[in-house]
Protein backbone atom coordinates (compact mmCIF):
# COMPACT_ATOMS: atom_id res chain seq x y z
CA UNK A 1 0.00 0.00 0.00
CA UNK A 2 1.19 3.62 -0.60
CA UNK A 3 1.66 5.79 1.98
CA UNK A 4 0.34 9.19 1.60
CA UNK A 5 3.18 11.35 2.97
CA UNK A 6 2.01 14.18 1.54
CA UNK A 7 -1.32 13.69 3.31
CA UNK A 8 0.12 13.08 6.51
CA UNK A 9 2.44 16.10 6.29
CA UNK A 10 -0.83 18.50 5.76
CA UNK A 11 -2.62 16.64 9.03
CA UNK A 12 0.71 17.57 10.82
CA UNK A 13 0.93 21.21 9.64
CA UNK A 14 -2.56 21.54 10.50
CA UNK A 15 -2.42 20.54 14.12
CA UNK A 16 1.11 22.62 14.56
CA UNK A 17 -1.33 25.77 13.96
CA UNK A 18 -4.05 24.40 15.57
CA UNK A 19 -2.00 24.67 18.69
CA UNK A 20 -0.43 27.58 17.98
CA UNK A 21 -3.95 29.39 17.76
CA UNK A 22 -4.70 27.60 21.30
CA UNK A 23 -1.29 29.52 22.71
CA UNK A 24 -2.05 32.83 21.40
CA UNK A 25 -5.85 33.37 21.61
CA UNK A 26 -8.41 35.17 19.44
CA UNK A 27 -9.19 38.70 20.54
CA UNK A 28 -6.73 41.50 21.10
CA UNK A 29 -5.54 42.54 24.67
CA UNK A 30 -8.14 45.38 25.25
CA UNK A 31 -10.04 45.28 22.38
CA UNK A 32 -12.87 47.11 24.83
CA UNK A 33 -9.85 50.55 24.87
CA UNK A 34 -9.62 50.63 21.44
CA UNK A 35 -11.21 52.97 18.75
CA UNK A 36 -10.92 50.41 16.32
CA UNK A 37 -12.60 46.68 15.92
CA UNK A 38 -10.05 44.52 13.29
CA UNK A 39 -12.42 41.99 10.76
CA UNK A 40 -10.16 39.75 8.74
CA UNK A 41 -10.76 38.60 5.39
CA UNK A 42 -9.93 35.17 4.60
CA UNK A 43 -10.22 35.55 0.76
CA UNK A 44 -9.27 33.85 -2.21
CA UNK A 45 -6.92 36.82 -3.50
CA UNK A 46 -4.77 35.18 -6.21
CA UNK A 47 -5.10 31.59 -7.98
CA UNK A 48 -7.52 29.76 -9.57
CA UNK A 49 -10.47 31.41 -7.56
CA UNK A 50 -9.01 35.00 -8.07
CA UNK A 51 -12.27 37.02 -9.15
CA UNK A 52 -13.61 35.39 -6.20
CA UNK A 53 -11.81 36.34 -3.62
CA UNK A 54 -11.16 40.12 -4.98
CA UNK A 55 -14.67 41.10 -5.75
CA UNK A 56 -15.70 39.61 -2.22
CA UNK A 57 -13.00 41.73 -0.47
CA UNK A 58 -14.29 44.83 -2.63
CA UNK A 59 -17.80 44.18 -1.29
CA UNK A 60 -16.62 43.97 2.55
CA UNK A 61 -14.60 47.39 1.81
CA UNK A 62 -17.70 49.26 0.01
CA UNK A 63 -19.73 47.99 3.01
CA UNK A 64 -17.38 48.71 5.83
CA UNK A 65 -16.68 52.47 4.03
CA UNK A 66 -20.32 52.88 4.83
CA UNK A 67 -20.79 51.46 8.02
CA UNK A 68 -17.61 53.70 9.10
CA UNK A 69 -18.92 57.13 7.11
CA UNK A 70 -22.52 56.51 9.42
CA UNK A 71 -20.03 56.56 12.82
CA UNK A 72 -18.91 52.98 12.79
CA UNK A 73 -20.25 50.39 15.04
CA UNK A 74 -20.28 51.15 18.84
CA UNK A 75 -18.43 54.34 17.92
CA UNK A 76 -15.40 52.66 16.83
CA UNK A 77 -14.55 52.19 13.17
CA UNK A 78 -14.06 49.08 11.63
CA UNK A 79 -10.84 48.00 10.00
CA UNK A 80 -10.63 45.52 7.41
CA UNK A 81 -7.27 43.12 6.97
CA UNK A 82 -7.29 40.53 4.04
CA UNK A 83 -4.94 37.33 4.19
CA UNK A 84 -4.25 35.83 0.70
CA UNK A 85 -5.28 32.07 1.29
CA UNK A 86 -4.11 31.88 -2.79
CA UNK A 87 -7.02 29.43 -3.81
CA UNK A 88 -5.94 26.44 -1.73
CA UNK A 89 -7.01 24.74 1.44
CA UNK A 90 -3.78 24.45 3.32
CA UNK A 91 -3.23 27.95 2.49
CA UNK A 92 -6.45 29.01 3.80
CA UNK A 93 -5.46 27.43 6.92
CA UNK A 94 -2.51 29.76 6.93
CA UNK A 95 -4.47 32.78 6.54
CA UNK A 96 -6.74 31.79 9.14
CA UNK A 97 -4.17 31.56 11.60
CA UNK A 98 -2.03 35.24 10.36
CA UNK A 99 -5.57 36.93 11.05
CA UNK A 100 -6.45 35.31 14.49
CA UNK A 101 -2.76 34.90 16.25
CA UNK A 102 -0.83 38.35 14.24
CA UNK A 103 -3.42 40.36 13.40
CA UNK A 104 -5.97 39.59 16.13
CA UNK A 105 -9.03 40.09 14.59
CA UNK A 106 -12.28 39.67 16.73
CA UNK A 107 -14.31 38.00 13.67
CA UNK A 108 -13.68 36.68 10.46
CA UNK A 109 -15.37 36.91 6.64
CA UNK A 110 -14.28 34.49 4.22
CA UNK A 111 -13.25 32.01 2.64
CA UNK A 112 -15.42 31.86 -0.42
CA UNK A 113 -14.90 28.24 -1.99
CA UNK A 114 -16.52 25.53 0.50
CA UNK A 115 -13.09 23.40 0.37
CA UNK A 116 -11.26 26.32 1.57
CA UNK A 117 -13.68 27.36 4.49
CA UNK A 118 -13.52 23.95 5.62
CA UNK A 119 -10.15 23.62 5.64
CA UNK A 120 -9.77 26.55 7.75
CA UNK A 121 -12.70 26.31 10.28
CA UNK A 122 -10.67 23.95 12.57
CA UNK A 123 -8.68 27.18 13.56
CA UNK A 124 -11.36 28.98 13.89
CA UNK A 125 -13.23 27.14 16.50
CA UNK A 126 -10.19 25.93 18.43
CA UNK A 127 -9.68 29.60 18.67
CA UNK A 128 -12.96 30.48 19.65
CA UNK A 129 -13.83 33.01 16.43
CA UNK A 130 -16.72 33.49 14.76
CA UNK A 131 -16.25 33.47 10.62
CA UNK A 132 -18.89 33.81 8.38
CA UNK A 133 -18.40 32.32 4.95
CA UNK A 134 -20.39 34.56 1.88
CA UNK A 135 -20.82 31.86 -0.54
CA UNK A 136 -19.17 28.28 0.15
CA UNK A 137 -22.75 26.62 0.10
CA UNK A 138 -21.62 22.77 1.08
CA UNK A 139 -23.41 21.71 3.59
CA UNK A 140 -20.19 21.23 6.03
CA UNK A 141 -19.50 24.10 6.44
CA UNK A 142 -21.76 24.61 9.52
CA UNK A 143 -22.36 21.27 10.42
CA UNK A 144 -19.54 18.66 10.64
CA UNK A 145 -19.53 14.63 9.58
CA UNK A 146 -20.82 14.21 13.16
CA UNK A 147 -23.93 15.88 12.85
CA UNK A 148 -23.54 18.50 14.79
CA UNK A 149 -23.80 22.53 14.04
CA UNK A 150 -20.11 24.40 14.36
CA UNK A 151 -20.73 27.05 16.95
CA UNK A 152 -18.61 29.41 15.16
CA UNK A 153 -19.03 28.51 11.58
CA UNK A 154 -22.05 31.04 10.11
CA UNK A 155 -22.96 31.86 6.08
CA UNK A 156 -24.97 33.86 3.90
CA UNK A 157 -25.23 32.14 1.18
CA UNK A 158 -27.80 29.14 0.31
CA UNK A 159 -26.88 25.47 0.52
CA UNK A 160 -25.85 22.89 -2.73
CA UNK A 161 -28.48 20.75 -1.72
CA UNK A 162 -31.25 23.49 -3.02
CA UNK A 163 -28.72 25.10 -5.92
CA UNK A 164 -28.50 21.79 -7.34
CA UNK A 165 -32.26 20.95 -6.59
CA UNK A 166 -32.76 24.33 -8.38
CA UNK A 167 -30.40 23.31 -11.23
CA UNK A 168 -32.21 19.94 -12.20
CA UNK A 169 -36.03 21.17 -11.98
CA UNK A 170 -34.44 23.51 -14.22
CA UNK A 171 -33.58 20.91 -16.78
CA UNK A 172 -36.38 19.29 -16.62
CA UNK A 173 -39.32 21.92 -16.26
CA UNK A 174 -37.57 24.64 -18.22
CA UNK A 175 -35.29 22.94 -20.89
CA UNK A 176 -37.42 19.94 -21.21
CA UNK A 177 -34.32 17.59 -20.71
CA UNK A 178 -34.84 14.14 -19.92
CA UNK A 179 -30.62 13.09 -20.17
CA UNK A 180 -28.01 14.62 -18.51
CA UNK A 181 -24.60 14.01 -18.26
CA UNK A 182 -22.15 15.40 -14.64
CA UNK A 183 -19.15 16.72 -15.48
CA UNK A 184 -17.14 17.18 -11.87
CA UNK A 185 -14.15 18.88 -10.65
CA UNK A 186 -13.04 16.05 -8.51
CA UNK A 187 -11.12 18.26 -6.42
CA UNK A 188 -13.41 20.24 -5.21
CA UNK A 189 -16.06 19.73 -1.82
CA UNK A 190 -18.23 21.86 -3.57
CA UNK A 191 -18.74 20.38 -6.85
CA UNK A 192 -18.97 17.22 -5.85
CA UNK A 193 -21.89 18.13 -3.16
CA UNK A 194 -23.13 19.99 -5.84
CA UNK A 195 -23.06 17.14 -8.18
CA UNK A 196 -24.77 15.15 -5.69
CA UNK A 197 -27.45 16.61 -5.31
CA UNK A 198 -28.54 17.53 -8.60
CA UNK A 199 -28.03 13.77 -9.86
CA UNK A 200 -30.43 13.14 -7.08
CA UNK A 201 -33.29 15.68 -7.58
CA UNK A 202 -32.81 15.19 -11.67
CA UNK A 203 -33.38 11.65 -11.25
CA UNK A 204 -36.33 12.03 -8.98
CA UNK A 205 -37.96 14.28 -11.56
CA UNK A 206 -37.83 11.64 -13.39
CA UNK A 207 -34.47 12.09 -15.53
CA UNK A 208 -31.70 10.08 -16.28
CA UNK A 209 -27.84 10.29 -15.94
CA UNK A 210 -26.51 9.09 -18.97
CA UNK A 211 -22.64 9.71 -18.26
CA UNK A 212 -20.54 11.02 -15.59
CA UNK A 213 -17.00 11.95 -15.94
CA UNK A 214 -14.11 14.35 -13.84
CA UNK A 215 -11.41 16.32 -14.22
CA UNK A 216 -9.30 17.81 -11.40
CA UNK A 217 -8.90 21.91 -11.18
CA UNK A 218 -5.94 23.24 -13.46
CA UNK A 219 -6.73 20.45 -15.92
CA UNK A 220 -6.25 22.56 -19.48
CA UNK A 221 -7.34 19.65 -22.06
CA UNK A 222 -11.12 18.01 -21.69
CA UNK A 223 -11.41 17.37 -25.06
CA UNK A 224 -11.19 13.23 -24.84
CA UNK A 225 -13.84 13.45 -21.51
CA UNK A 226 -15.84 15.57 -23.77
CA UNK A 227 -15.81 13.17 -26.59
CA UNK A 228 -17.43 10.36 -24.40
CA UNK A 229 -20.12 12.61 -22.84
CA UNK A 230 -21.04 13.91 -26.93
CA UNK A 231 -21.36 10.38 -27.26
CA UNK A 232 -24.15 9.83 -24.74
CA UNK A 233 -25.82 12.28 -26.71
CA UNK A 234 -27.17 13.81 -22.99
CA UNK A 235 -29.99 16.83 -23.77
CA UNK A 236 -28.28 18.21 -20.88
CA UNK A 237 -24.34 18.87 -19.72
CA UNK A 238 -23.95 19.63 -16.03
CA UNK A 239 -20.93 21.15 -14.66
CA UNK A 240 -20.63 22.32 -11.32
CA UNK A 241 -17.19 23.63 -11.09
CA UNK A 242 -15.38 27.25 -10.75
CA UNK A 243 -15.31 29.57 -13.90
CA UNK A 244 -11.60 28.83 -15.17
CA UNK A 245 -12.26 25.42 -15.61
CA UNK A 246 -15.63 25.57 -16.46
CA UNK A 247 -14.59 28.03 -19.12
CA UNK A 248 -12.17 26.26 -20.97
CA UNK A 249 -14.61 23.04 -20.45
CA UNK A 250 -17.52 25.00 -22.31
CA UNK A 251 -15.27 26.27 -25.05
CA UNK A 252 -14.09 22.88 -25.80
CA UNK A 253 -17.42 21.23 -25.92
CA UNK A 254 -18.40 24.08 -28.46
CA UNK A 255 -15.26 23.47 -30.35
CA UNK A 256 -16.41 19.56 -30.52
CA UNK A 257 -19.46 19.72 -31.87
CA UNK A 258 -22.04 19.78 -28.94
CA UNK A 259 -25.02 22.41 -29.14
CA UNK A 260 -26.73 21.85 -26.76
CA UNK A 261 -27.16 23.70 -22.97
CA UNK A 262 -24.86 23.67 -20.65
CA UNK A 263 -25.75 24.32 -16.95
CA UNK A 264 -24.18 25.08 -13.35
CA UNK A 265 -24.03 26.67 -10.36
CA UNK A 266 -22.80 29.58 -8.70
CA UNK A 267 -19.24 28.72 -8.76
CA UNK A 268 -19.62 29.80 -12.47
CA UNK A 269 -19.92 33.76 -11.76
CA UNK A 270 -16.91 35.58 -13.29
CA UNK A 271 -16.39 38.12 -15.65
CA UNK A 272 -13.41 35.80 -16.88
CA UNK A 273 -15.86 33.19 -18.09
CA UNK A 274 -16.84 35.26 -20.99
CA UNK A 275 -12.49 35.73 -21.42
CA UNK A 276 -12.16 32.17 -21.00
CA UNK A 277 -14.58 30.75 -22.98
CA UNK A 278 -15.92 33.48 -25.52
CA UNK A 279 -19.51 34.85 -26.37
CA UNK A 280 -20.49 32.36 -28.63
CA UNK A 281 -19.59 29.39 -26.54
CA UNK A 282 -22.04 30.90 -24.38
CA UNK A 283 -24.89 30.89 -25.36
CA UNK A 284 -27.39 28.65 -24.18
CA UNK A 285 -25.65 28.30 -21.18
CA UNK A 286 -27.57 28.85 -17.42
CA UNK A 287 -26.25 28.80 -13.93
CA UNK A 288 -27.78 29.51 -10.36
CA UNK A 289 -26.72 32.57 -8.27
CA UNK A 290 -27.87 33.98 -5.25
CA UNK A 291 -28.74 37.50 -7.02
CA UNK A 292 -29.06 39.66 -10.04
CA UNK A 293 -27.67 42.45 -10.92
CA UNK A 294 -30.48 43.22 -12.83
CA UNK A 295 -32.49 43.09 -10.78
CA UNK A 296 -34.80 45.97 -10.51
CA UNK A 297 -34.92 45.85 -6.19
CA UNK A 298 -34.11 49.52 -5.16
CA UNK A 299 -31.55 48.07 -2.67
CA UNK A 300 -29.81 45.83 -5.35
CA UNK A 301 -30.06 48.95 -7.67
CA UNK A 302 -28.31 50.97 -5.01
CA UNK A 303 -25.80 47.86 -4.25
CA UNK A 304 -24.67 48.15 -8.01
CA UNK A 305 -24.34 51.69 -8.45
CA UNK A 306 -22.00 52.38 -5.16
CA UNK A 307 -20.00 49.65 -6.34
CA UNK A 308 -19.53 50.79 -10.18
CA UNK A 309 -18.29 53.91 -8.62
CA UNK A 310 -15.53 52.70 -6.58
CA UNK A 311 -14.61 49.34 -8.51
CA UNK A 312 -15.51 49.94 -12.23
CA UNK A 313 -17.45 47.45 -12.87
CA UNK A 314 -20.95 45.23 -12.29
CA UNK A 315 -20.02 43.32 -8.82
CA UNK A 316 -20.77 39.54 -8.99
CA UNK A 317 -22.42 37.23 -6.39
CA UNK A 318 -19.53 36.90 -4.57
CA UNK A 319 -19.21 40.51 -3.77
CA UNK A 320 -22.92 41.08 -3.06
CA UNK A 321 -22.64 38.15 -0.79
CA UNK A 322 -19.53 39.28 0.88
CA UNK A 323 -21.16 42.72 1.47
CA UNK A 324 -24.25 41.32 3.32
CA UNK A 325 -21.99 38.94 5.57
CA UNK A 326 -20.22 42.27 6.43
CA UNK A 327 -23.71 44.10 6.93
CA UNK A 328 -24.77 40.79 9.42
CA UNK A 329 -21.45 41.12 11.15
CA UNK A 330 -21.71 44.77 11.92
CA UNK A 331 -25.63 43.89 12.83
CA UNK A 332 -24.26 41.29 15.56
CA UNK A 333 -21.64 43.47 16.71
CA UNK A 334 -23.94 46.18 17.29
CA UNK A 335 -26.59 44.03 18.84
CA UNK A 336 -24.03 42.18 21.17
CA UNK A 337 -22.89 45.66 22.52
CA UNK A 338 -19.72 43.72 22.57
CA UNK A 339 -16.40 43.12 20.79
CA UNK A 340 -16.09 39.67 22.38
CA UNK A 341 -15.87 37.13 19.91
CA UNK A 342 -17.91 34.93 22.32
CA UNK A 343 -20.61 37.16 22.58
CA UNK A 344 -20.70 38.58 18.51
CA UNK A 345 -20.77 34.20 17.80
CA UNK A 346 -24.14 34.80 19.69
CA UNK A 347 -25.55 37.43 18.26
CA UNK A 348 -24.84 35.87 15.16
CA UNK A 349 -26.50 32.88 15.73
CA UNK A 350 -29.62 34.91 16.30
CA UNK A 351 -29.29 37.14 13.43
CA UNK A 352 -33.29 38.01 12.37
CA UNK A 353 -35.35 39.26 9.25
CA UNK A 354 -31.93 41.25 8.71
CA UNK A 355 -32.35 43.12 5.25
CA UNK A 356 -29.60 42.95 2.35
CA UNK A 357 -28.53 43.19 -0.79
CA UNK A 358 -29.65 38.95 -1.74
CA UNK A 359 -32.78 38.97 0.32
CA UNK A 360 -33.62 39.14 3.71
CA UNK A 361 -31.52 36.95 6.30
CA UNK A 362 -33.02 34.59 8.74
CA UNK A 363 -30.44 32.14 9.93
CA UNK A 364 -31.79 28.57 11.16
CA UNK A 365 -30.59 26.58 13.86
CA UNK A 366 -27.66 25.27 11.54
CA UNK A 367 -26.55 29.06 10.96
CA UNK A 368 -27.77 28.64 7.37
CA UNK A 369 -29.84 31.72 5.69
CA UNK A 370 -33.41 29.78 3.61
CA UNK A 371 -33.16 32.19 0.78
CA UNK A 372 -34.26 32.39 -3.03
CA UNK A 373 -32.29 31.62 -6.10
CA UNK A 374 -31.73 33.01 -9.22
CA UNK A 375 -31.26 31.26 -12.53
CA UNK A 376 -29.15 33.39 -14.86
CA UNK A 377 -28.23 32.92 -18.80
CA UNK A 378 -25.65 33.92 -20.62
CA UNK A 379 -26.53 36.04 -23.72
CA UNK A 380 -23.79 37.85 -26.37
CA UNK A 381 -21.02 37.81 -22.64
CA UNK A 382 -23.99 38.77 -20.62
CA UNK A 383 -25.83 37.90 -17.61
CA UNK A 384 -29.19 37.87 -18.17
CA UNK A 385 -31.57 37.26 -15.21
CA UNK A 386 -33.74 34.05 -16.07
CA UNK A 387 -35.87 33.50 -13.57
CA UNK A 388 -36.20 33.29 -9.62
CA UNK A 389 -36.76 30.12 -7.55
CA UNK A 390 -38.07 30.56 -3.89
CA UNK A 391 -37.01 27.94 -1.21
């Protein structure tokens, strides 16, 4: 049998910092004195996730220069430090640990892909921080193989087990698909969730997985993959993985010969999908999100404009998302009358009919938000707002 040094060398790492976190603590010596309450950003700043983890940091800043311009929260002023964790779990470990033991943030927001918040929660709880993930939607990230809820863990973002629910009635009930074929990114928590539980609810509705194939994240050629799924001759192609991937996949299949749609999930949102994959490749192609930009709600109008101004350009999901888990932190801050970590975990927990940019936030006993989702197409590099789907 082979042994999986490698493997074992990550378990390792991730205990030394672990206990590290246990030494130092969580919360800054008077945090009480100061005039300022630290929020770290555990965000996927370079790598494959890039977009990601830069639009979600822009919609933290846009919210937190708000918060700050109306007098701050408690009368101090929030300050927000990012940690690259570079698009990969061990190093969002890493970042977990620079923000809680060097930079001693009272709370966290981030990370955005599922395997990279789970990777990271270990410090977080052993530390005794509350983090609150804006978009990584499988289900463990609140509630571990044991069953039970992670008291610090929190997210405002909707779960794979409805996106991919979403997905499939979509396919059936929309594009009239009876076949489908799963495409998955192996290497990923979320895609595979996701994966799961669209085979399930597709099949329920009555259709039938004809092929299922992977790939592993930074794969460049799917051409021979592609060939057997063309084969199948599926109606439908679904491929829950993350835009660069999913970009060159869609491109390819074009380039092959299939016409038909192509579907996925939120992991799909970047404005490097159009680069990656070009207009035409496009079209006919949907994917769930947790909002539109077009959409005409006067706060999601608002949401959109502020951020044009500062950033330049239409923020995705991941920075809408990013923005409201700064919006509930601030919210459970304010509401704890506290900067304990202990005591914002709390607040959180009870967080209420809290109004944002993707709806309104209730969270459930599992710190999960029951929220609506949006199917969007791609038209001529666009995002086009298809329809909504309510919980």
């Amino acid at each position: 049998m082979k042994k999986n040094f490698k493997g074992l060398g990550l378990l390792l790492s991730t205990m030394l910092l672990v206990i590290m976190v246990a030494g130092c603590g969580g919360s800054p010596a008077n945090p009480a004195e100061s005039k300022e309450i630290k929020i770290g950003g555990n965000f996927e700043m370079t790598g494959g996730q890039a977009t990601f983890g830069q639009s979600s940091a822009n919609g933290v800043k846009l919210a937190f220069k708000e918060i700050n311009a109306s007098g701050g929260v408690l009368g101090k002023q929030l300050v927000f430090v990012v940690a690259d964790n570079k698009s990969e779990p061990s190093e969002s470990t890493n970042a977990m640990t620079k923000l809680i033991t060097q930079d001693k943030v009272v709370a966290v927001i981030g990370a955005v892909t599922s395997s990279n918040t789970i990777a990271a929660s270990p410090v977080a709880h052993q530390a005794k921080v509350p983090f609150i993930s804006n978009t990584a939607t499988n289900p463990k990230v609140t509630v571990g193989d044991d069953g039970k809820v992670k008291e610090y863990a929190f997210r405002a973002c909707f779960l794979d087990p409805f996106q991919g629910t979403v997905m499939a009635n979509f396919a059936t009930k929309t594009l009239k698909s009876q076949t489908a074929a799963i495409y998955i990114d192996n290497s990923s928590d979320y895609a595979k969730g996701l994966a799961q539980f669209f085979e399930e609810a597709f099949s329920k509705s009555g259709g039938k997985i004809v092929a299922k194939e992977a790939y592993l994240q930074k794969d460049q050629d799917f051409k021979a993959t592609l060939t057997k799924i063309k084969a199948a001759n599926p109606d439908v192609i679904f491929v829950p993985g993350y835009y660069e991937e999913v970009g060159k996949i869609v491109k390819q299949a074009r380039e092959l010969g299939y016409t038909g749609p192509l579907i996925g999930g939120d992991g799909w949102d970047s404005p490097k999908l159009s680069e990656i994959a070009g207009n035409e490749a496009l079209q006919n192609t949907f994917f769930s999100n947790h909002y539109a930009a077009d959409d005409k709600d006067p706060k999601v109008i608002k949401f959109v404009e502020d951020y044009k101004k500062d950033y330049g350009q239409v923020p995705d999901a991941m920075a809408a998302l990013a923005y409201d888990s700064a919006l509930m932190l601030a919210d459970a801050i304010k509401r704890s009358n506290s900067v304990d970590p202990e005591k914002i975990k709390t607040a959180l927990a009870q967080t209420k009919d809290l109004k944002v940019v993707s709806g309104i936030i209730t969270l459930d006993a599992n710190h999960n938000p029951v929220k609506s989702a949006v199917v969007i197409e791609m038209k001529d590099g666009k995002q086009i707002f298809k329809e909504k789907v309510n919980p």
